[in-house]
C-alpha atoms as a PDB file:
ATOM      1  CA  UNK A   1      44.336  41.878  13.567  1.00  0.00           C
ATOM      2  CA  UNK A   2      45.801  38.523  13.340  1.00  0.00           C
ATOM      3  CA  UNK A   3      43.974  35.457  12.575  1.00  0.00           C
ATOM      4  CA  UNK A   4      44.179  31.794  11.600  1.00  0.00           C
ATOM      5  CA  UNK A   5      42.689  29.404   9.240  1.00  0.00           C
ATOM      6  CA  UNK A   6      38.716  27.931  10.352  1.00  0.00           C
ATOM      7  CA  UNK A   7      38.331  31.892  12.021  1.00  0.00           C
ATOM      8  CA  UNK A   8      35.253  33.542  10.992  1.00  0.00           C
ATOM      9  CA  UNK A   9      35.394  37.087   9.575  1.00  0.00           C
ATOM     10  CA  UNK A  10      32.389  39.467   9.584  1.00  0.00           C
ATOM     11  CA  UNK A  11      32.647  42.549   6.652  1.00  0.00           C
ATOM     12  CA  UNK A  12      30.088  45.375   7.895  1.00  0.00           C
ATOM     13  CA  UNK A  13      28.232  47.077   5.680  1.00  0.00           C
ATOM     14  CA  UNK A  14      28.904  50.290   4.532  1.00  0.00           C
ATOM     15  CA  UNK A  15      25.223  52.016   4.055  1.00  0.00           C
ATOM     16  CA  UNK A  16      21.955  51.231   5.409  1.00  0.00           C
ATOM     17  CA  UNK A  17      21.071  49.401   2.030  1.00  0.00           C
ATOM     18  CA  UNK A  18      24.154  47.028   2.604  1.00  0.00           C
ATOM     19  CA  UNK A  19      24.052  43.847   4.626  1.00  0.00           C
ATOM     20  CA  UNK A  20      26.601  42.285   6.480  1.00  0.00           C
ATOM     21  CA  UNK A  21      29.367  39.773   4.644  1.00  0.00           C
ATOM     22  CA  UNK A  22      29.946  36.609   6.757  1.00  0.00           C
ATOM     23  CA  UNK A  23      32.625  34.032   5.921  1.00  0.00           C
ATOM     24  CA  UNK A  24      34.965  31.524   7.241  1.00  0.00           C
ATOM     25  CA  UNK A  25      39.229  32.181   6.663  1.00  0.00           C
ATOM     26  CA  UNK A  26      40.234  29.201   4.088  1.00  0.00           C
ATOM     27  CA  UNK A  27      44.070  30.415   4.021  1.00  0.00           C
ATOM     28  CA  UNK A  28      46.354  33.027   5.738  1.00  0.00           C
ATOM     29  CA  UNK A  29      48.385  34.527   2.784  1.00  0.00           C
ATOM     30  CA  UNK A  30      50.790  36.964   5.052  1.00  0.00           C
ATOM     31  CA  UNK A  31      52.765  36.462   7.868  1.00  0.00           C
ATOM     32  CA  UNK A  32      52.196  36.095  11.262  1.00  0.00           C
ATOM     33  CA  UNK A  33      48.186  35.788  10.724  1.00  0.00           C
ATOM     34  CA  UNK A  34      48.080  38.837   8.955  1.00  0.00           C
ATOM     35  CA  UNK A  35      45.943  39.786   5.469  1.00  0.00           C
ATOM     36  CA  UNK A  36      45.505  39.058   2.679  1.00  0.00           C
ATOM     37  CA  UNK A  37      42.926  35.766   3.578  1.00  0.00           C
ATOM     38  CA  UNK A  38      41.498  33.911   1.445  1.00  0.00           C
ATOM     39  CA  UNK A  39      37.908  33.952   2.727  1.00  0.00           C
ATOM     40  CA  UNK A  40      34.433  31.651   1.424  1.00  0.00           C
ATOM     41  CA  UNK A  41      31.954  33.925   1.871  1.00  0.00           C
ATOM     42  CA  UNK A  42      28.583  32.127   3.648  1.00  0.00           C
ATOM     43  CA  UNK A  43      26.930  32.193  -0.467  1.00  0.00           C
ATOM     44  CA  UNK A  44      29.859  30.418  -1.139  1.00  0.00           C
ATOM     45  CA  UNK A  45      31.625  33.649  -3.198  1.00  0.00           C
ATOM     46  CA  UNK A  46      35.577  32.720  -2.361  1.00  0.00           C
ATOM     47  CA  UNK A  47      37.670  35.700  -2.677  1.00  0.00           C
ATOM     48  CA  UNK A  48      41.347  37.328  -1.231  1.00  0.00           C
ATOM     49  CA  UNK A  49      40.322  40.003   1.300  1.00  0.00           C
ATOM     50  CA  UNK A  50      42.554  42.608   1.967  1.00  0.00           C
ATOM     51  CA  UNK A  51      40.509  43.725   5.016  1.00  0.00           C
ATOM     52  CA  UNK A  52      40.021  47.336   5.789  1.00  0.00           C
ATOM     53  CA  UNK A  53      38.597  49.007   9.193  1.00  0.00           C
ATOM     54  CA  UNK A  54      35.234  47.526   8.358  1.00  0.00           C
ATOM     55  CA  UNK A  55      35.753  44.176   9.934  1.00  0.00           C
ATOM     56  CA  UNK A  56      36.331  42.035  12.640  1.00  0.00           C
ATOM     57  CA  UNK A  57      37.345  38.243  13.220  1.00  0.00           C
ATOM     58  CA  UNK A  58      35.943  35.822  15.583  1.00  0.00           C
ATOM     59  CA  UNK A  59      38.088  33.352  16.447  1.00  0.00           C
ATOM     60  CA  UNK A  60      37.103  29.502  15.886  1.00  0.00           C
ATOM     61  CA  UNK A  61      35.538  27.748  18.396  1.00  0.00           C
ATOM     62  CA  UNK A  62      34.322  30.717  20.369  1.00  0.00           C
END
């Protein structure tokens, strides 16, 4: 999955108990759009995601 800075990415819980992680991509850290990102989280957590099969991105402005 490639992706560019402003994209949102959505982190789906894992267990029933677990609730969605929503944030917005800040910086692309490898190449050609791909992870790590450097993501603020929608409570304002900012942390490097190295994201697994557990996500997805929606592009900006879609």
């Amino acid at each position: 999955m490639n992706a560019v800075q402003g994209d949102r990415i959505v982190i789906r819980g894992r267990t029933v108990d677990s609730a969605d992680r929503h944030g917005e991509i800040l910086e692309v850290r490898g190449a050609n759009g791909e992870p790590p990102y450097l993501v603020k989280f929608d409570d304002g957590h900012e942390s490097v995601v190295f994201p697994g099969g557990d996500f997805s991105v929606e592009k900006a402005g879609s």
